[in-house]
N, C-alpha and C. Protein backbone atom coordinates (compact mmCIF):
# COMPACT_ATOMS: atom_id res chain seq x y z
N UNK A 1 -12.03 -4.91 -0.45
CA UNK A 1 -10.63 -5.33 -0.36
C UNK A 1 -10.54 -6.56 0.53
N UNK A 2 -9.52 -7.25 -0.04
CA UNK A 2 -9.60 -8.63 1.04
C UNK A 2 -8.69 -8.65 1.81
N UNK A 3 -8.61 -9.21 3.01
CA UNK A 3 -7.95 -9.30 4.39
C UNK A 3 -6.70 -9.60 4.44
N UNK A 4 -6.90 -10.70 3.14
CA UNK A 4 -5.65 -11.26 3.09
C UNK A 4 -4.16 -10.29 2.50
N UNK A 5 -3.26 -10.24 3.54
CA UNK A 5 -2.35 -9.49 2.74
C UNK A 5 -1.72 -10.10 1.37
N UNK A 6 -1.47 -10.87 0.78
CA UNK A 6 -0.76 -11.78 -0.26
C UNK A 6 -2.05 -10.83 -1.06
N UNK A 7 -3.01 -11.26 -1.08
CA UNK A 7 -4.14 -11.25 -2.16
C UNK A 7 -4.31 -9.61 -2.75
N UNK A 8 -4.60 -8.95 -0.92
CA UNK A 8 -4.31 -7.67 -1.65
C UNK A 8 -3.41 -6.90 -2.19
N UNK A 9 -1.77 -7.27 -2.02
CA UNK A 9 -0.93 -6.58 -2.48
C UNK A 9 -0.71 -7.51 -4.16
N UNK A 10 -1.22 -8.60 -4.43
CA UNK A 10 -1.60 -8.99 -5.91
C UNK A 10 -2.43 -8.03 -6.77
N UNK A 11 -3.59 -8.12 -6.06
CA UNK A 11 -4.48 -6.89 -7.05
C UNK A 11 -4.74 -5.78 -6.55
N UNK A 12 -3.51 -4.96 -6.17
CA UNK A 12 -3.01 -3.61 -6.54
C UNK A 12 -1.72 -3.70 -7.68
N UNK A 13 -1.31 -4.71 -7.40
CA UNK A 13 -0.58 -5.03 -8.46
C UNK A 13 -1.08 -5.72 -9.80
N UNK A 14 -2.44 -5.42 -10.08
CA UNK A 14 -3.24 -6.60 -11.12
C UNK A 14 -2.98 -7.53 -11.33
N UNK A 15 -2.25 -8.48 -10.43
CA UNK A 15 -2.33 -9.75 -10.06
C UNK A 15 -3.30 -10.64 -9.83
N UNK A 16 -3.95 -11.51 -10.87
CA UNK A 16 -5.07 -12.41 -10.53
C UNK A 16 -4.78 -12.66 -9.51
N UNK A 17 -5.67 -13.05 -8.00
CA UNK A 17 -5.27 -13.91 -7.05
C UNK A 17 -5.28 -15.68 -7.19
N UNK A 18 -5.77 -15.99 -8.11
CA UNK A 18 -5.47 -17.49 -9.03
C UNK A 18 -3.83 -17.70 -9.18
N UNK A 19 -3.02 -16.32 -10.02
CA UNK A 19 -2.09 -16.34 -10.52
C UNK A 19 -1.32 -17.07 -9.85
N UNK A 20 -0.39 -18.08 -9.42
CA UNK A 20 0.32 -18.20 -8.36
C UNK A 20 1.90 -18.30 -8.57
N UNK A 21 2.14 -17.78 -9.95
CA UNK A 21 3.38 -17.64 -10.32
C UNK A 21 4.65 -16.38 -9.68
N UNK A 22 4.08 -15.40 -9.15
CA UNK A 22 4.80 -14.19 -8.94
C UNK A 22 4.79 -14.49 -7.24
N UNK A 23 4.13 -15.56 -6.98
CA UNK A 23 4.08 -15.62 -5.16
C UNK A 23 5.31 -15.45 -4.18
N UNK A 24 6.07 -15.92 -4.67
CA UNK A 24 6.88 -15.99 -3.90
C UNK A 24 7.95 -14.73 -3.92
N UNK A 25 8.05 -14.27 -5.22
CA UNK A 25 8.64 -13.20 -5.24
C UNK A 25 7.83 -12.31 -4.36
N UNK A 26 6.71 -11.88 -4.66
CA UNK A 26 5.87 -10.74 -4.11
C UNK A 26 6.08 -11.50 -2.48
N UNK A 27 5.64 -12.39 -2.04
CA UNK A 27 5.87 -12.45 -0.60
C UNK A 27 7.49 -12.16 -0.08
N UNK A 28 8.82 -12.43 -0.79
CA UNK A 28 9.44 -11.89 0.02
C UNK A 28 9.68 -10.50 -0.47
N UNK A 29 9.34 -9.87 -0.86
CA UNK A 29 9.69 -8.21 -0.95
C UNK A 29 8.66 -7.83 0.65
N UNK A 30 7.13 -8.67 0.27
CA UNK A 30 6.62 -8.21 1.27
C UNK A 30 6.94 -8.35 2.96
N UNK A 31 7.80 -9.50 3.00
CA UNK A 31 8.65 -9.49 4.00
C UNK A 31 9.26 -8.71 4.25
N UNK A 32 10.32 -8.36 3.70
CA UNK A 32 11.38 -7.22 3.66
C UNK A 32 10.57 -5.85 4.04
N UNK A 33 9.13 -5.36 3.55
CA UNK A 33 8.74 -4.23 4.07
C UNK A 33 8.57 -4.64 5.35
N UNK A 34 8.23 -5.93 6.23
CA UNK A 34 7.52 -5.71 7.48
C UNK A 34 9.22 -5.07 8.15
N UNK A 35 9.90 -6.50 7.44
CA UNK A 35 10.94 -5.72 8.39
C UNK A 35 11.24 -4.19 8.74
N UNK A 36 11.15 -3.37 7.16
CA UNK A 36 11.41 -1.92 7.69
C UNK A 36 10.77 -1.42 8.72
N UNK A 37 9.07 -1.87 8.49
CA UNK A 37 8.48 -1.23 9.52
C UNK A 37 8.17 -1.74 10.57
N UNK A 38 8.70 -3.13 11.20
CA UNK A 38 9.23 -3.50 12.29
C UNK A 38 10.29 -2.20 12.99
N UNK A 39 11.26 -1.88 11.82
CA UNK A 39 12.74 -0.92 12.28
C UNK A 39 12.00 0.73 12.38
N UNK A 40 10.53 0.80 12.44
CA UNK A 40 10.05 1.92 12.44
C UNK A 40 9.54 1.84 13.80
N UNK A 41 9.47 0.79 14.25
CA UNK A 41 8.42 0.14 15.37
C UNK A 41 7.05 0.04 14.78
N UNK A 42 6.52 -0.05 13.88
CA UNK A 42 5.34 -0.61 13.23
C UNK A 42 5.08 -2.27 13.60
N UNK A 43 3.71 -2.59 13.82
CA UNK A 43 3.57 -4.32 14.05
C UNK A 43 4.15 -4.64 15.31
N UNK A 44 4.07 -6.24 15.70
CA UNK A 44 4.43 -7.03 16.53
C UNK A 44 5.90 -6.71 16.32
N UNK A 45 6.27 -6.50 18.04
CA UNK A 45 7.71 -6.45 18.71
C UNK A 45 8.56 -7.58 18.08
N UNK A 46 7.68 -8.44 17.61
CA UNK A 46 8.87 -9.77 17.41
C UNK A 46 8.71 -9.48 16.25
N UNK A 47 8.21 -8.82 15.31
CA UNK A 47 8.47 -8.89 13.72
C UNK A 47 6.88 -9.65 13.09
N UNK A 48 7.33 -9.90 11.63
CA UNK A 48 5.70 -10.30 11.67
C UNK A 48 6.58 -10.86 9.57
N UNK A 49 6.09 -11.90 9.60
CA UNK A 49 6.36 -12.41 7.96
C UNK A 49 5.09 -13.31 7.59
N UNK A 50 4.91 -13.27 6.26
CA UNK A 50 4.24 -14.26 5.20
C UNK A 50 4.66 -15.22 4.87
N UNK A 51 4.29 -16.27 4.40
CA UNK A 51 4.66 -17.39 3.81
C UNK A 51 3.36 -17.73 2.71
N UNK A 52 2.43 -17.72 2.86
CA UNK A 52 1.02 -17.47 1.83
C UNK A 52 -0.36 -16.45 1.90
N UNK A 53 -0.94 -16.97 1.63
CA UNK A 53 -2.27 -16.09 1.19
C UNK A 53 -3.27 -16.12 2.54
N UNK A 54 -2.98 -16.48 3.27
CA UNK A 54 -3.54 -16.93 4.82
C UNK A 54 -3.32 -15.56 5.55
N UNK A 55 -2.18 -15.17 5.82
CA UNK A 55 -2.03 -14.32 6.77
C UNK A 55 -2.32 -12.67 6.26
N UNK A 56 -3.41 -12.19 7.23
CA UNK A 56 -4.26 -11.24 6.99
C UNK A 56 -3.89 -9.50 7.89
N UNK A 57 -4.49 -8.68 7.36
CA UNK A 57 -3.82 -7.27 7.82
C UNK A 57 -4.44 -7.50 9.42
N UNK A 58 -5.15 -7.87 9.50
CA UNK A 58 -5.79 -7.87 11.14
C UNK A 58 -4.45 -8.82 11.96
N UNK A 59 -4.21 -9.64 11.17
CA UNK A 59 -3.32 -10.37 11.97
C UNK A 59 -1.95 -9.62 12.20
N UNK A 60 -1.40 -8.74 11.12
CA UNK A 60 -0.13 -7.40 11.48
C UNK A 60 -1.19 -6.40 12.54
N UNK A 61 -1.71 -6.02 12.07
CA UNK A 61 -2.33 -4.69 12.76
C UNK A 61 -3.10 -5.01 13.95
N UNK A 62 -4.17 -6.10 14.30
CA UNK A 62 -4.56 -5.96 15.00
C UNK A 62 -6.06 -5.12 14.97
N UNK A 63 -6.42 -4.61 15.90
CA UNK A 63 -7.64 -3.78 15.81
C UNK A 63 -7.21 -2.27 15.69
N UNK A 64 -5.93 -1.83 15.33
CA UNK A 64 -5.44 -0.55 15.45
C UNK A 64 -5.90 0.12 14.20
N UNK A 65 -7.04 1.23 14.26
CA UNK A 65 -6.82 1.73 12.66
C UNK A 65 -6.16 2.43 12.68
N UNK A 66 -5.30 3.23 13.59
CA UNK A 66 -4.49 4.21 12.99
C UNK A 66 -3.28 3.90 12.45
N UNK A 67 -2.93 2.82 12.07
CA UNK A 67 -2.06 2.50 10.96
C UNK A 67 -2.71 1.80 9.91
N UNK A 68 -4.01 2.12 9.48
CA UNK A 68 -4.24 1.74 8.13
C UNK A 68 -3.46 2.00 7.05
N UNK A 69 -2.59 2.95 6.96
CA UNK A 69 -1.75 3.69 6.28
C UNK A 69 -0.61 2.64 5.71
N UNK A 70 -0.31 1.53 6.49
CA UNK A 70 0.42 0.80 6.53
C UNK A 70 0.23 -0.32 4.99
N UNK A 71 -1.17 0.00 4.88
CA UNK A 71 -1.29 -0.98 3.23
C UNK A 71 -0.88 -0.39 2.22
N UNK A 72 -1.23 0.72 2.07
CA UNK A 72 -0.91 1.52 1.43
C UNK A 72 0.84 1.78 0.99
N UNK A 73 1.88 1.60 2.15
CA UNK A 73 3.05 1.93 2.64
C UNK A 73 3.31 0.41 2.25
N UNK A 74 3.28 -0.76 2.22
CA UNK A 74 3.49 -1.49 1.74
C UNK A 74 3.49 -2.26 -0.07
N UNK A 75 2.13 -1.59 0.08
CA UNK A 75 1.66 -1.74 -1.44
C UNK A 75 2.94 -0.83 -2.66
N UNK A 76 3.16 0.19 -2.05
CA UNK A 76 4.52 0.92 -2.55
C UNK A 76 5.41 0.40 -3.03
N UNK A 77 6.01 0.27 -1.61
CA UNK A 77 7.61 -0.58 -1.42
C UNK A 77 7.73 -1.59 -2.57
N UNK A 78 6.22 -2.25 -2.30
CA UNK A 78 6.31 -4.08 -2.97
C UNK A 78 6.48 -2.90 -4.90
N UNK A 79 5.59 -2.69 -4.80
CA UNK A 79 5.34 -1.97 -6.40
C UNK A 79 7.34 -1.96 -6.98
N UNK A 80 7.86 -0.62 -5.83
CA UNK A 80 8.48 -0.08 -6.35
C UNK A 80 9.79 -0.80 -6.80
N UNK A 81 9.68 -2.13 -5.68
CA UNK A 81 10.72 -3.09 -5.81
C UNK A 81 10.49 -4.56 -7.19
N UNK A 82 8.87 -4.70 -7.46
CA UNK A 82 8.96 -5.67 -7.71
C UNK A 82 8.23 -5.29 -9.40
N UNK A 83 7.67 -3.84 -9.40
CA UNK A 83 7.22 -3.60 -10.91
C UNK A 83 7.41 -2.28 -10.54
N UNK A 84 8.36 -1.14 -10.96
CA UNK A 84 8.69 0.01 -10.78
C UNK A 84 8.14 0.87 -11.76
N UNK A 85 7.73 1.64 -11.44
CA UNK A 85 6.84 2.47 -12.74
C UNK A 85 7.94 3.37 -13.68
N UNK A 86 7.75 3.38 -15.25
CA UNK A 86 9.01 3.63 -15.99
C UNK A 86 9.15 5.31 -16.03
N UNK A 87 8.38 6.18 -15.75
CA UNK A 87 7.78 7.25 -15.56
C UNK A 87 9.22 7.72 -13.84
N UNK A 88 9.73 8.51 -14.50
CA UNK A 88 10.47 9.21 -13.58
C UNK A 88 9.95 10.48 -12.48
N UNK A 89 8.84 10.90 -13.33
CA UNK A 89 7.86 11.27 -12.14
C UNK A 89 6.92 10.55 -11.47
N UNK A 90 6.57 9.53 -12.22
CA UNK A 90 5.85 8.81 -11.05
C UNK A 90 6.82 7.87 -10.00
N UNK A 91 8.09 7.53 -10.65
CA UNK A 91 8.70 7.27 -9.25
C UNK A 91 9.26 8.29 -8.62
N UNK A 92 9.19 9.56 -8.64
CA UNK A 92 9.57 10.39 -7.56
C UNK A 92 8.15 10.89 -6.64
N UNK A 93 7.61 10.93 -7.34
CA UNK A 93 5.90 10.96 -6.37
C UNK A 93 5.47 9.94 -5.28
N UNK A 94 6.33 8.19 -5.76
CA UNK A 94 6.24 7.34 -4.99
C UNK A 94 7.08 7.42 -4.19
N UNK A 95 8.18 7.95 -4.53
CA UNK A 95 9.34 8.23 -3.18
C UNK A 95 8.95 8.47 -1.92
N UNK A 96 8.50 10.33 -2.47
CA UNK A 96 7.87 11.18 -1.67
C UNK A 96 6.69 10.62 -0.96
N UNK A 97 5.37 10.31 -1.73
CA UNK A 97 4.85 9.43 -0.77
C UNK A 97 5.17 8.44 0.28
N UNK A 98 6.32 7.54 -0.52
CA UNK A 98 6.65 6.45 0.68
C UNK A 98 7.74 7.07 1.66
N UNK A 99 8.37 7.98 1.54
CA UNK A 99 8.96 8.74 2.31
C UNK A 99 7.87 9.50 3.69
N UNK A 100 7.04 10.10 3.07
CA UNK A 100 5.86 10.74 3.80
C UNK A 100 4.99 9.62 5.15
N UNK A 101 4.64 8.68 4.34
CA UNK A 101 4.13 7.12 5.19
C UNK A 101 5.24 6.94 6.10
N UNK A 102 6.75 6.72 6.09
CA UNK A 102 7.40 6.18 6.40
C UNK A 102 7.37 6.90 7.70
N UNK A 103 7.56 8.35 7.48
CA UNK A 103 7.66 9.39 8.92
C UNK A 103 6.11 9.32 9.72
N UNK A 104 5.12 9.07 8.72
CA UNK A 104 3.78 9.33 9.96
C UNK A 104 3.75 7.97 10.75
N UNK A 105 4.36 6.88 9.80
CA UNK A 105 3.81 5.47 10.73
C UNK A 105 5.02 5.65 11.50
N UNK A 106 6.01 6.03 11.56
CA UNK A 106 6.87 6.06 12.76
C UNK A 106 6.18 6.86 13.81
N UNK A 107 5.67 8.22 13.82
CA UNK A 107 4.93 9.04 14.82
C UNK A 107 4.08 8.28 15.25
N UNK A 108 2.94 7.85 14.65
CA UNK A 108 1.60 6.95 15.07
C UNK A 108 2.43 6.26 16.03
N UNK A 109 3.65 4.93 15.71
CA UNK A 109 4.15 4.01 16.37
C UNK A 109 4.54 4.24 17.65
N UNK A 110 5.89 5.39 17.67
CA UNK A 110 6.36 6.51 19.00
C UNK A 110 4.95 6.72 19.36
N UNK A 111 4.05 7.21 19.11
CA UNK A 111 2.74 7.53 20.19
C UNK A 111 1.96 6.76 21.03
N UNK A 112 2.43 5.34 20.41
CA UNK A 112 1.68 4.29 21.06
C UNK A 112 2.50 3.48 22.39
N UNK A 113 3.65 4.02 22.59
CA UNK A 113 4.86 3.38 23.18
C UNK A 113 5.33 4.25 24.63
């Protein structure tokens, strides 16, 4: 998996990373998640945004693995906002999952504080 957040939330989304047509959309949804999990206390106190293919999960996270969880919790959001699966159980499975992420990366976060 590559570092880069842009790249990897492309190909979970089977997004060539060549492609460079969906960029900007996919970067601001992916904005919009930091914010939530800024409002979770997840990431840098001051917030944390993209603008391209440069800025990498080490650079949100840091050396912390216990929010690895956080790609995952993103990779969601972006999915659910930007290609939603047509399957009414699979978007209630993604709910629940991103519902589930949403409460542990808040605990992890409160634990660190």
């Amino acid at each position: 998996m590559t570092d880069s957040i842009l790249n990897s939330i492309k190909g979970l989304l089977y997004i060539d990373e060549s492609e460079k047509g969906f960029d900007s959309d996919i970067i601001m949804h992916i904005n919009s998640v930091f914010m939530v999990l800024n409002q979770l206390g997840v990431g840098p106190d001051e917030g944390f945004t993209i603008s391209d293919d440069s800025a990498t999960w080490s650079d949100f996270l840091g050396k912390d693995k216990s929010l690895e969880g956080v790609k995952t919790y993103v990779y969601m959001k972006v999915r659910m906002i930007f290609d939603p699966p047509t399957s009414s159980s699979v978007m209630d499975s993604m709910k629940r999952s991103i519902d589930e992420f949403e409460w542990r990366l808040n605990i992890a976060a409160s634990n660190k504080k």
